[in-house]
C-alpha atoms as a PDB file:
ATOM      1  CA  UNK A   1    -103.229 158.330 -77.490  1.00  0.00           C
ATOM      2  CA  UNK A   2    -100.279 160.437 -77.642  1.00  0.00           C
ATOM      3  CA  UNK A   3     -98.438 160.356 -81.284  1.00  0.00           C
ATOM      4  CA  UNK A   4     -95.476 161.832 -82.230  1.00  0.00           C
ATOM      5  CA  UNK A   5     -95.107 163.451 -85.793  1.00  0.00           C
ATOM      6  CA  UNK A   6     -92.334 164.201 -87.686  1.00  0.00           C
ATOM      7  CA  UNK A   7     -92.638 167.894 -89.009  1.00  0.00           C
ATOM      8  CA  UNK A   8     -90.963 170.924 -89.897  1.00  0.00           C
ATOM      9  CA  UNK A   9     -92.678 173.864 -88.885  1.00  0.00           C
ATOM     10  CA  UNK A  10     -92.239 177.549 -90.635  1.00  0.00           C
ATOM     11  CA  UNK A  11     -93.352 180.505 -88.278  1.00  0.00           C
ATOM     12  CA  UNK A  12     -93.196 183.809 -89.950  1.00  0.00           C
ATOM     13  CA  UNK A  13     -92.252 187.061 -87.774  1.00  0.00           C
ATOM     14  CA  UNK A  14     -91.714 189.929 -87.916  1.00  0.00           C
ATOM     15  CA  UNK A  15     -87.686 191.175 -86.618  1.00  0.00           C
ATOM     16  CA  UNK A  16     -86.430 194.509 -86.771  1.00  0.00           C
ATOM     17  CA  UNK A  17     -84.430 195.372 -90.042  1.00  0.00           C
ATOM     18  CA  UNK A  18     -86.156 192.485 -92.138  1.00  0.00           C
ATOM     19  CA  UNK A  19     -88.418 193.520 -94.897  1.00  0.00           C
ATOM     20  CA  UNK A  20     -92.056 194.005 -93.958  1.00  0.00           C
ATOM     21  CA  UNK A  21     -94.813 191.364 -96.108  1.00  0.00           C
ATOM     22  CA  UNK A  22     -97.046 193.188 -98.654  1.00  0.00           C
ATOM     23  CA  UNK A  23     -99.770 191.324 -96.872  1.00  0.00           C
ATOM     24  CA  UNK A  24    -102.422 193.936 -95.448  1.00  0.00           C
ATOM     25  CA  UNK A  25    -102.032 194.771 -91.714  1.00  0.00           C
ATOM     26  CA  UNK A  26    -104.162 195.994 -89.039  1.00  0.00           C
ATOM     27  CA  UNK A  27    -103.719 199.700 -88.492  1.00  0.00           C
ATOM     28  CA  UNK A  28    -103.617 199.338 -84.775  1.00  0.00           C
ATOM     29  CA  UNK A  29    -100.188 199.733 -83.009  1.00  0.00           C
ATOM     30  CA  UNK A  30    -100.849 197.084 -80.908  1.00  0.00           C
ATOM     31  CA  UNK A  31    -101.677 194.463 -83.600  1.00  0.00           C
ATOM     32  CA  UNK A  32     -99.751 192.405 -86.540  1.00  0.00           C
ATOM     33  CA  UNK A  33    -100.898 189.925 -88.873  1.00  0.00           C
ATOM     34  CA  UNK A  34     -98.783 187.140 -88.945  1.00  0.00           C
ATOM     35  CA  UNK A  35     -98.991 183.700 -90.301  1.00  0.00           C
ATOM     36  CA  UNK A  36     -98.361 179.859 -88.710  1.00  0.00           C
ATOM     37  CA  UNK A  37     -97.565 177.123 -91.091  1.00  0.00           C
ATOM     38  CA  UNK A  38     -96.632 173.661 -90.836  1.00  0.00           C
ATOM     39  CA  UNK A  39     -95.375 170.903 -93.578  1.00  0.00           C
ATOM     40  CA  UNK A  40     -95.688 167.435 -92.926  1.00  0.00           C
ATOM     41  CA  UNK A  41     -93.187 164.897 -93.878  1.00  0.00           C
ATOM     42  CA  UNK A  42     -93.939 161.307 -94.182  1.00  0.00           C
ATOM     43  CA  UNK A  43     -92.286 159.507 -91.362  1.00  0.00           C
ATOM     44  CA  UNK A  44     -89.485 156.206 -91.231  1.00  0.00           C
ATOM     45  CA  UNK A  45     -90.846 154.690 -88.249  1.00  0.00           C
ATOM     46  CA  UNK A  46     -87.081 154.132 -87.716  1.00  0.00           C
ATOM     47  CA  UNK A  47     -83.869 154.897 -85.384  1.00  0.00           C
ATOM     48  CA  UNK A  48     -85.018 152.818 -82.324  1.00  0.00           C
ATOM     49  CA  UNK A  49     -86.365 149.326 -81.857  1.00  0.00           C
ATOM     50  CA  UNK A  50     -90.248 149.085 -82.536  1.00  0.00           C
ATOM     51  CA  UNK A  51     -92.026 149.598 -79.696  1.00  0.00           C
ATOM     52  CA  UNK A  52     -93.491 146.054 -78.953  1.00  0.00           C
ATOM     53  CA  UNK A  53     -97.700 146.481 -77.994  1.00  0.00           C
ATOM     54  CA  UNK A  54     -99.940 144.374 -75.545  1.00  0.00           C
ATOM     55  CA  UNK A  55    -101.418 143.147 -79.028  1.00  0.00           C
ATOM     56  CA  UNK A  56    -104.873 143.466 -77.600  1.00  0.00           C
ATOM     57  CA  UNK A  57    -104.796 146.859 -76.190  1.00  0.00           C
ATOM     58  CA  UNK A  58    -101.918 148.497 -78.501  1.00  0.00           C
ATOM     59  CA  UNK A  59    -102.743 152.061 -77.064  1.00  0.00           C
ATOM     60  CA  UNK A  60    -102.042 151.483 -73.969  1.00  0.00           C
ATOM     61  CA  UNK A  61     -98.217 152.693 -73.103  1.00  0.00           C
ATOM     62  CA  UNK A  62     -97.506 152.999 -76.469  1.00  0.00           C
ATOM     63  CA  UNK A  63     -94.978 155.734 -75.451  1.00  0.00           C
ATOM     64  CA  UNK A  64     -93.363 154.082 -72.590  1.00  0.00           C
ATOM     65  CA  UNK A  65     -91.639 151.074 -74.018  1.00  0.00           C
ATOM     66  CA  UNK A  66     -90.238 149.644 -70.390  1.00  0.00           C
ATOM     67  CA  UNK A  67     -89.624 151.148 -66.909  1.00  0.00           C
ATOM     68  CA  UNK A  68     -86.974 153.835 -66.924  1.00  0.00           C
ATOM     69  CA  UNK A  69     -87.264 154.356 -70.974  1.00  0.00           C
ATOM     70  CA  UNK A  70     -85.012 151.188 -71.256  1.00  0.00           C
ATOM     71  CA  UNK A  71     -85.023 149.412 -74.119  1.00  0.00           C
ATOM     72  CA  UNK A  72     -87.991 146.862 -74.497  1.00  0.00           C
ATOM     73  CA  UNK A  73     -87.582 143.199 -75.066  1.00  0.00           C
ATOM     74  CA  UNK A  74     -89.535 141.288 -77.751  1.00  0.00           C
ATOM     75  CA  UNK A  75     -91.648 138.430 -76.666  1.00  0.00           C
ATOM     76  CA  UNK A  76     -90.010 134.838 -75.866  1.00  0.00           C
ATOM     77  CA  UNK A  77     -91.528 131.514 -76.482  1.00  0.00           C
ATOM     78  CA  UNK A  78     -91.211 129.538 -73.105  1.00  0.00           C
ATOM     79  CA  UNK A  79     -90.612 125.786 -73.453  1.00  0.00           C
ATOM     80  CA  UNK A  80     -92.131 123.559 -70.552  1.00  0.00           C
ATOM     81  CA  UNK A  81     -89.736 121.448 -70.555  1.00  0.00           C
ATOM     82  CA  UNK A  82     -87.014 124.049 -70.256  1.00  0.00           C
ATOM     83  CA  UNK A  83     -88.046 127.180 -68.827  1.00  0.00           C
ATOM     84  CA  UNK A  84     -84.924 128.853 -68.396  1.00  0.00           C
ATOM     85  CA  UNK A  85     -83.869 128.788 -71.888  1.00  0.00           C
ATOM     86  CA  UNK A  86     -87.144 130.641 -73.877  1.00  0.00           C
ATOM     87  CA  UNK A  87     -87.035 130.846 -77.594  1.00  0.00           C
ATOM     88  CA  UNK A  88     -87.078 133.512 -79.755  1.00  0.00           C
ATOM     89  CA  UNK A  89     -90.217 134.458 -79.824  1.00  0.00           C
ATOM     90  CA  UNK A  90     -90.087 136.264 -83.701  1.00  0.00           C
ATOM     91  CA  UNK A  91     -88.830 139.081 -85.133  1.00  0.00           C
ATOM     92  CA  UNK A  92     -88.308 142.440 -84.893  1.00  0.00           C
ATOM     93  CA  UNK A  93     -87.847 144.885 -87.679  1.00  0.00           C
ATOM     94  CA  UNK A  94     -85.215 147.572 -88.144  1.00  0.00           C
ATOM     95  CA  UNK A  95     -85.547 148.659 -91.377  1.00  0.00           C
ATOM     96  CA  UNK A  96     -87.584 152.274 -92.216  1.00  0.00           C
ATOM     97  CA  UNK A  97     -90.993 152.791 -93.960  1.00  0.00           C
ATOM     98  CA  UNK A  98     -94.227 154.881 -93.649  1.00  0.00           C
ATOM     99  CA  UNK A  99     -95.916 151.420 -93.847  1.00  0.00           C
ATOM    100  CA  UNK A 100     -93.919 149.110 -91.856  1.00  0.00           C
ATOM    101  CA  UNK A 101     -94.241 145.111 -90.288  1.00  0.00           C
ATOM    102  CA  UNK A 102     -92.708 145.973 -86.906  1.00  0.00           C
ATOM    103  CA  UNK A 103     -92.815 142.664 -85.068  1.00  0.00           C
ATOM    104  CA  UNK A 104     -94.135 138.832 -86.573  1.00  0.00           C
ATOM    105  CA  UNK A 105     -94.237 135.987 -84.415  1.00  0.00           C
ATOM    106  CA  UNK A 106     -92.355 132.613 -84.852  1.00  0.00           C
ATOM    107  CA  UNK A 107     -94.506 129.286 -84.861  1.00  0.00           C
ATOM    108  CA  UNK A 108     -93.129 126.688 -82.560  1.00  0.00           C
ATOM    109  CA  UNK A 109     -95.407 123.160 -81.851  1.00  0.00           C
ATOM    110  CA  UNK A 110     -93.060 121.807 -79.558  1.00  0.00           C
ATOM    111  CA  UNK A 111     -92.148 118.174 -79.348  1.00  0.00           C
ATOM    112  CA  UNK A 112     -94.780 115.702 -80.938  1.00  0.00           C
ATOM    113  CA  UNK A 113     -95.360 112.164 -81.104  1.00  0.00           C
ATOM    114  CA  UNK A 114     -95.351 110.452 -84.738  1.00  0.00           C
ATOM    115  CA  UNK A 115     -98.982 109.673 -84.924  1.00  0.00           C
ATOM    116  CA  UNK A 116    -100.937 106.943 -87.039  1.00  0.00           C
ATOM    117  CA  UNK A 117    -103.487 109.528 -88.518  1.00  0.00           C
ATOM    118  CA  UNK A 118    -104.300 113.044 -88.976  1.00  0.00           C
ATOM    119  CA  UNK A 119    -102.798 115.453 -85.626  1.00  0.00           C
ATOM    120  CA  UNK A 120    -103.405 118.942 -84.875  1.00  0.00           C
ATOM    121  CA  UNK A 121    -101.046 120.389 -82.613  1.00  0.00           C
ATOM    122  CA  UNK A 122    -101.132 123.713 -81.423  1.00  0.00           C
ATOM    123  CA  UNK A 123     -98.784 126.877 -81.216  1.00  0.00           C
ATOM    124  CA  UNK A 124     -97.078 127.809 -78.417  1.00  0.00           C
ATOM    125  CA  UNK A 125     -98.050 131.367 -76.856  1.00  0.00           C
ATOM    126  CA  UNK A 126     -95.659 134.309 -76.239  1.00  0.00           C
ATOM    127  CA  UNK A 127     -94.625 135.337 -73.421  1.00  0.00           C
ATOM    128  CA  UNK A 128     -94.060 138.821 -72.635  1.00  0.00           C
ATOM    129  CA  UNK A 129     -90.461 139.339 -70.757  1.00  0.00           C
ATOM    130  CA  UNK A 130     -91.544 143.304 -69.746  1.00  0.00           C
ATOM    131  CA  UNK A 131     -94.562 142.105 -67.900  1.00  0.00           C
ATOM    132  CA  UNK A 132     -93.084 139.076 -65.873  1.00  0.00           C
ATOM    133  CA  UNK A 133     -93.413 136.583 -68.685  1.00  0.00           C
ATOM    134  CA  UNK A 134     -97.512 137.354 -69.170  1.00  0.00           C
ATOM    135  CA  UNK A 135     -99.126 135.069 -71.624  1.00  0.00           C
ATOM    136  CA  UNK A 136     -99.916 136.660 -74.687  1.00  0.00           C
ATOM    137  CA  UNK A 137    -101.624 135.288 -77.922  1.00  0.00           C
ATOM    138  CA  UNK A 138     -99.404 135.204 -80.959  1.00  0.00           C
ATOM    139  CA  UNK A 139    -100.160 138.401 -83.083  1.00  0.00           C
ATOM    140  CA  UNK A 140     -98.001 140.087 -85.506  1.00  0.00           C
ATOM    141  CA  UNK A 141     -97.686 144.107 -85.379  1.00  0.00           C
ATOM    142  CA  UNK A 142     -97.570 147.178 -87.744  1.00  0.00           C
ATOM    143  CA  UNK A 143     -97.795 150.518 -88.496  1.00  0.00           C
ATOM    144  CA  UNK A 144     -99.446 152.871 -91.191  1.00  0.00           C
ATOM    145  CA  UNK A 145     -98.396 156.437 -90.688  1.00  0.00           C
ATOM    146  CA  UNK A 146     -98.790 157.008 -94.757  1.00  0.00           C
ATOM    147  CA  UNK A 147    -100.605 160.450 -95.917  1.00  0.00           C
ATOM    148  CA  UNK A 148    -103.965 160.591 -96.323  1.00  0.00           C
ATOM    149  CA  UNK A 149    -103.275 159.443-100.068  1.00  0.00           C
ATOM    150  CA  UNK A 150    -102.950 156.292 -98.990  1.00  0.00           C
ATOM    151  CA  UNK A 151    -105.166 153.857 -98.030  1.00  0.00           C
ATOM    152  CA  UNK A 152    -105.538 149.924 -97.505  1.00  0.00           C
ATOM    153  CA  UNK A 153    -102.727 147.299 -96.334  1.00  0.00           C
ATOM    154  CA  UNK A 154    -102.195 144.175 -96.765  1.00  0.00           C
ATOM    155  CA  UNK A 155    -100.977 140.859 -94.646  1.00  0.00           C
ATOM    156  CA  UNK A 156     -99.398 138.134 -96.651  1.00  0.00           C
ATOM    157  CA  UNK A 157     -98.150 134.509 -95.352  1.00  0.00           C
ATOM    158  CA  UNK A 158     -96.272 132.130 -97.473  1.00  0.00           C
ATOM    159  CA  UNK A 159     -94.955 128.947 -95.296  1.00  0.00           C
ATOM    160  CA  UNK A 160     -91.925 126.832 -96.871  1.00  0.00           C
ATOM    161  CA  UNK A 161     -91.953 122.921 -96.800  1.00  0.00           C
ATOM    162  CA  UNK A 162     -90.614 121.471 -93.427  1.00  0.00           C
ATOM    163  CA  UNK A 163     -86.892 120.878 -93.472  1.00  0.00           C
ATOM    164  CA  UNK A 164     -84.596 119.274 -91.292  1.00  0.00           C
ATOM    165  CA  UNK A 165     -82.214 121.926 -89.324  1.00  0.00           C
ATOM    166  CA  UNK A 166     -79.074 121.132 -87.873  1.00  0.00           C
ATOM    167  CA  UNK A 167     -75.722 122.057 -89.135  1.00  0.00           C
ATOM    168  CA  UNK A 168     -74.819 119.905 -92.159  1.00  0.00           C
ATOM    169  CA  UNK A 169     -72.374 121.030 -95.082  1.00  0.00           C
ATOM    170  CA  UNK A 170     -72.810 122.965 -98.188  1.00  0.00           C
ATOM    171  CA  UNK A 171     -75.678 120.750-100.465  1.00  0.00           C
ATOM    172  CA  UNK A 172     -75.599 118.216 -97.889  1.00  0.00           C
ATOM    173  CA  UNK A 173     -79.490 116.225 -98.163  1.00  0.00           C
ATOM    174  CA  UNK A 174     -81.577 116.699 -95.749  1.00  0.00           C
ATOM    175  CA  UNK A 175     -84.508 115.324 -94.776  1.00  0.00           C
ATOM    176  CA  UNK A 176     -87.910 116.601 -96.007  1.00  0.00           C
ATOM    177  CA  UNK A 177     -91.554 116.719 -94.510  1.00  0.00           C
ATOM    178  CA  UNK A 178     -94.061 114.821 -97.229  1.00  0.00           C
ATOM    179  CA  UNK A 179     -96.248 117.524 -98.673  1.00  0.00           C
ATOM    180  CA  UNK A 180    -100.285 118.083 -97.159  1.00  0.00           C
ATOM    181  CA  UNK A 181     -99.303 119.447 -94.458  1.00  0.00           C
ATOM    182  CA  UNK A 182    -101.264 123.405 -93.326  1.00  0.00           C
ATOM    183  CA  UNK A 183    -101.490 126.151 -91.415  1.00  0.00           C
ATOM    184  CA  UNK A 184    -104.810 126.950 -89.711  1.00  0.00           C
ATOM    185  CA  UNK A 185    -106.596 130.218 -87.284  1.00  0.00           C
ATOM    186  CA  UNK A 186    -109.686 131.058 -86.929  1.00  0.00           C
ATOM    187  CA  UNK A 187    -110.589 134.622 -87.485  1.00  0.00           C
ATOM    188  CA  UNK A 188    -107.655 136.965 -86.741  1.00  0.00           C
ATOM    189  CA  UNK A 189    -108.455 139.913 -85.487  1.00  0.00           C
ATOM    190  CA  UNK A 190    -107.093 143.515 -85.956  1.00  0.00           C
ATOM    191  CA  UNK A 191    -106.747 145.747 -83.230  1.00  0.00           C
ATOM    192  CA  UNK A 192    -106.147 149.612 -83.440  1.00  0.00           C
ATOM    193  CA  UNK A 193    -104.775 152.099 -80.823  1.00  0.00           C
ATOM    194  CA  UNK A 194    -105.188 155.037 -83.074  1.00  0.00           C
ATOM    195  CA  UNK A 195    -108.595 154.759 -83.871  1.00  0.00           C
ATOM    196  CA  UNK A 196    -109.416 151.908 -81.142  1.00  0.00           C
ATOM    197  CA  UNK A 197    -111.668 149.823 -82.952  1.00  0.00           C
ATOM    198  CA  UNK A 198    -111.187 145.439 -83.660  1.00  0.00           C
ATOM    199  CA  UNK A 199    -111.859 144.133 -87.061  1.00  0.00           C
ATOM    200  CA  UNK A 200    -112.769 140.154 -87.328  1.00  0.00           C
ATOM    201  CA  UNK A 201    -111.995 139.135 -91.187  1.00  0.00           C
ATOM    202  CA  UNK A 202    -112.793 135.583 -92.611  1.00  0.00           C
ATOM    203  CA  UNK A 203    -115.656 133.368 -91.473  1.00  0.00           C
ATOM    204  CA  UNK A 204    -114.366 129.719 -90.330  1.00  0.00           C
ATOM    205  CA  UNK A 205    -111.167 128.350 -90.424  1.00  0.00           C
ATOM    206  CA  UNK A 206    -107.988 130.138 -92.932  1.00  0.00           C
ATOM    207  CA  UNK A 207    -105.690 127.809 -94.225  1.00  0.00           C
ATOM    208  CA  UNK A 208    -101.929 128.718 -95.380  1.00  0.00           C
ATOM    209  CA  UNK A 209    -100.525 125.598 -97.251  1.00  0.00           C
ATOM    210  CA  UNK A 210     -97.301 124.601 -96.360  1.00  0.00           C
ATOM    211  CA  UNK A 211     -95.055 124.413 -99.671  1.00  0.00           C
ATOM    212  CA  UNK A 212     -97.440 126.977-101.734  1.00  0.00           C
ATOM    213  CA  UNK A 213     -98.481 129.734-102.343  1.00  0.00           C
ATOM    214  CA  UNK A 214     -98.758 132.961 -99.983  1.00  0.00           C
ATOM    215  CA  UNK A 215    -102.187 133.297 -98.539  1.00  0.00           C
ATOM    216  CA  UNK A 216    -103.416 137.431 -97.939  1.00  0.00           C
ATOM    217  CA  UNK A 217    -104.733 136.831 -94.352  1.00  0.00           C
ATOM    218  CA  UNK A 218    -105.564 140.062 -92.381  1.00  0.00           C
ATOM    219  CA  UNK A 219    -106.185 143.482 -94.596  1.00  0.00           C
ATOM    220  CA  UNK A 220    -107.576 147.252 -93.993  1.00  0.00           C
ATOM    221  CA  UNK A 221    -107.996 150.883 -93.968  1.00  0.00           C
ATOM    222  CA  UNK A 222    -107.321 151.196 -90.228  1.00  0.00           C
ATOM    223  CA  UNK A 223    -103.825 153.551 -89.851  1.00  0.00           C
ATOM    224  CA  UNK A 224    -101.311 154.458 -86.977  1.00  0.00           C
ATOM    225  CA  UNK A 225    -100.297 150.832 -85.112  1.00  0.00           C
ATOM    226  CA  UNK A 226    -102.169 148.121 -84.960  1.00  0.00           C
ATOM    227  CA  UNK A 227    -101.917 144.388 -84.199  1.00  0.00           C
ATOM    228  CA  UNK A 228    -103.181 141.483 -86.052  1.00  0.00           C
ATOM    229  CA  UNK A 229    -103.663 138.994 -83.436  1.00  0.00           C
ATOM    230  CA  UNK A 230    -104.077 134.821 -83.838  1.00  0.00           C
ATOM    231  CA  UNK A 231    -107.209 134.494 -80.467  1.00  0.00           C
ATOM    232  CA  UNK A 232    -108.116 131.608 -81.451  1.00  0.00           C
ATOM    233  CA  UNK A 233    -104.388 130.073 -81.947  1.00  0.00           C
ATOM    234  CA  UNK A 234    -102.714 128.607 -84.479  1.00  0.00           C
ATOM    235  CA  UNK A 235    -102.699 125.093 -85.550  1.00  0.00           C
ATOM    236  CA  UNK A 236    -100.570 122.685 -87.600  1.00  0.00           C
ATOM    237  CA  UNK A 237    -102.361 120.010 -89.280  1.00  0.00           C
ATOM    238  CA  UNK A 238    -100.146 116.890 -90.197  1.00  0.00           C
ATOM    239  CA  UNK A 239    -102.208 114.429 -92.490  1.00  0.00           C
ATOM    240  CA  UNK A 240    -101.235 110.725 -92.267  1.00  0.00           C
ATOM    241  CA  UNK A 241     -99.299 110.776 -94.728  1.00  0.00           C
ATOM    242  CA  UNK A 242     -96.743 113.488 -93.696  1.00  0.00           C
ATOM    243  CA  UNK A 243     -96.370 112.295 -89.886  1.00  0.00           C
ATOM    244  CA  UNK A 244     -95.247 108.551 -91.166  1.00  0.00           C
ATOM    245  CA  UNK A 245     -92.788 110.548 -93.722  1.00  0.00           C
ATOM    246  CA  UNK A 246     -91.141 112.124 -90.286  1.00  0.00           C
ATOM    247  CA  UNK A 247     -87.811 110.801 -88.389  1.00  0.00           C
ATOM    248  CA  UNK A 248     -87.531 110.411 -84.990  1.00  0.00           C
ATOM    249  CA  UNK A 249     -85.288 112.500 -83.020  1.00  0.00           C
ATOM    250  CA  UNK A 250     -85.935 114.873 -85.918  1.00  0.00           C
ATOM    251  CA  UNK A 251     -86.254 118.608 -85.753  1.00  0.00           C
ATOM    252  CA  UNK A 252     -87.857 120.084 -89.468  1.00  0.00           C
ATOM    253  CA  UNK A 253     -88.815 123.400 -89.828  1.00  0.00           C
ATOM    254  CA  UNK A 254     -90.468 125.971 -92.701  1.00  0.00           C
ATOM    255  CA  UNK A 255     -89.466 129.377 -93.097  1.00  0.00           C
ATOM    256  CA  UNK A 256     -92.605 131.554 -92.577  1.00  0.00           C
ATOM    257  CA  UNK A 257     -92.345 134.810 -94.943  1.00  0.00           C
ATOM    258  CA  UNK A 258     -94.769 137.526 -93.602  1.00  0.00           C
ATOM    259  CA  UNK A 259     -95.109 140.579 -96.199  1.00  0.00           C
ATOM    260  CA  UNK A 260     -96.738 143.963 -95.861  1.00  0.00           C
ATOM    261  CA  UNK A 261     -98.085 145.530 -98.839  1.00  0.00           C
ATOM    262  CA  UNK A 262    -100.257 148.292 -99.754  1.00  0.00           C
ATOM    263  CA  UNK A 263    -103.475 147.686-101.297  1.00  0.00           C
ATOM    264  CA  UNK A 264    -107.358 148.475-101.092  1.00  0.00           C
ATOM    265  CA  UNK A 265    -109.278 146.072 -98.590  1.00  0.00           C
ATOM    266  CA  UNK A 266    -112.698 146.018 -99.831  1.00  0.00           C
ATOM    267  CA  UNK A 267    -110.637 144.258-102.722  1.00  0.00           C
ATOM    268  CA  UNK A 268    -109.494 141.137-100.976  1.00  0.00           C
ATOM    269  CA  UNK A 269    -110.722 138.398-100.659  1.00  0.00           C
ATOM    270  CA  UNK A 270    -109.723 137.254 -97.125  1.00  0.00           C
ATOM    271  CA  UNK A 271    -108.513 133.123 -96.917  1.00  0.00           C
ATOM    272  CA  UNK A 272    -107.327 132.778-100.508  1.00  0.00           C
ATOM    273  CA  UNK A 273    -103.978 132.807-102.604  1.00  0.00           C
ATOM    274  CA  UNK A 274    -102.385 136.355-103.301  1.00  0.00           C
ATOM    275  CA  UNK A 275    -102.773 137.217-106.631  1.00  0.00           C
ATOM    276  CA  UNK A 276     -99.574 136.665-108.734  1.00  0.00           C
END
C-alpha cells in the first residue's frame, strides 16, 4: 500500500566555489563521495478530511478518497422509514495527531415498541454514500503513524444515561431512561492495511454500561490505519425495568465518548472498566 511520509530530506553536493568536505575521496576523476540523508518528522495526520476506509479492507484505495480526488463523504445511517433523509452516520475528526481517532460511528436503534420484559434491539448499519449507499458494518477508524518508540493503543467507550432530546430551555427537566440499561458486540475485530493482518480480542459478549464507567474495548501494536469493526453488530439491551420507565412518543439518547490513548496491549484486559 502506498503511504505518504512527511520528511525533510538533506542531499549533500558538491557546487563549484563551495568548500570541499574533509571526508576522504576517491582519487579517480570520474568519481565523488557524496552522502544521502533523510530526517523523519512525526506526522499530523491533518489538513484534509480523513480519508474514510471500506472498514474491512482499509488498504484498498486508501489514496483515492472518491472519483476525481473529490472530497469523500462519511457514512450515513439510512432510516427505512425515510430513506431520503439518512442520518449522520458519526463523526469525523479534524483535529492533528501522530495517533489519531479519524472516524467513530453513531448508534441509532430506530423506533421501538415499549416492551413488557427484557428487548434487544439492534444497531442500524452504515451506509456508504461513495459506493451507492453499500451496507457496511459499524466500525470506528484510526491511525498510528507514531515512531518506532511507540507502541500499543488503546480504544475506550464510555456511554451516558439516555436523555430526552428536543429543544427545551436552559435547566429545563427532562426526562430520564431508568438505569440497567447496556451496550453489547461480540468480538470486534481490528483490521490493518499497513500490515494487513485482523485481530479478534475478547471471547463472548463485551458489555459497556450505560451511565458508568468507560469500558477499554479494542487495543494493539498494529500501526499505519486500521479499523476496529462491530461484525457481529451492536446491541442495546433494555431490562424491564428501564423500557416501563420510557414515554411514548419519546426520543432519549446517551452521548457515546470514544477515546484513543496510547498504551501497551499485552496489558489490557479486553471487556473491563479502564483503569482510573
Amino acid at each position: 500500500m502506498k503511504k505518504t511520509i512527511l520528511a525533510t530530506v538533506l542531499l549533500s553536493s558538491l557546487v563549484l566555489g563551495a568548500s570541499v568536505s574533509s571526508a576522504a575521496q576517491s582519487e579517480e576523476p570520474g568519481a565523488l563521495d557524496t552522502k544521502g540523508t533523510i530526517t523523519f518528522k512525526e506526522a499530523d495526520n491533518g489538513g484534509k478530511p480523513p480519508v474514510i476506509v471500506d472498514p474491512e479492507n482499509p488498504g484498498e484505495g486508501e489514496e483515492k478518497p472518491g472519483e476525481g480526488g473529490e472530497e469523500v463523504k462519511p457514512p450515513v445511517i439510512i432510516d427505512p422509514e425515510n430513506p431520503g433523509e439518512p442520518g449522520e452516520g458519526g463523526q469525523t475528526n479534524p483535529n492533528k495527531g501522530p495517533l489519531k481517532l479519524e472516524f467513530a460511528p453513531n448508534f441509532n436503534f430506530g423506533k421501538v415498541q415499549i416492551a413488557a420484559s427484557e428487548k434487544e434491539y439492534s444497531a442500524r448499519k452504515l451506509n456508504n454514500p461513495n459506493n451507492n449507499n453499500k451496507e457496511m458494518n459499524l466500525y470506528a477508524q484510526l491511525v498510528d503513524s507514531r515512531d518506532a518508540s511507540s507502541k500499543g493503543w488503546i480504544l475506550n467507550l464510555k456511554a451516558s444515561e439516555f436523555v430526552e432530546t428536543g429543544d427545551f430551555e436552559e435547566g429545563a427537566e427532562r426526562k430520564q431512561l431508568a438505569d440497567g440499561a447496556s451496550l453489547v458486540f461480540a468480538q470486534p475485530t481490528i483490521n490493518s492495511g499497513f500490515e494487513n493482518k485482523t485481530e479478534t480480542f475478547a471471547e463472548g459478549d463485551q458489555k459497556v454500561g450505560i451511565g458508568a464507567d468507560g469500558v477499554d474495548i479494542a487495543n494493539s501494536e498494529v500501526k499505519g490505519r486500521s479499523t476496529v469493526v462491530f461484525s457481529k453488530g451492536v446491541k442495546l439491551v433494555v431490562p424491564t425495568a428501564v423500557a416501563q420507565s420510557a414515554y411514548k412518543d419519546t426520543t432519549y439518547q446517551s452521548d457515546l465518548t470514544w477515546t484513543l490513548s496510547s498504551g501497551s496491549a499485552s496489558k489490557v484486559a479486553m471487556g473491563t472498566p479502564a483503569t482510573k
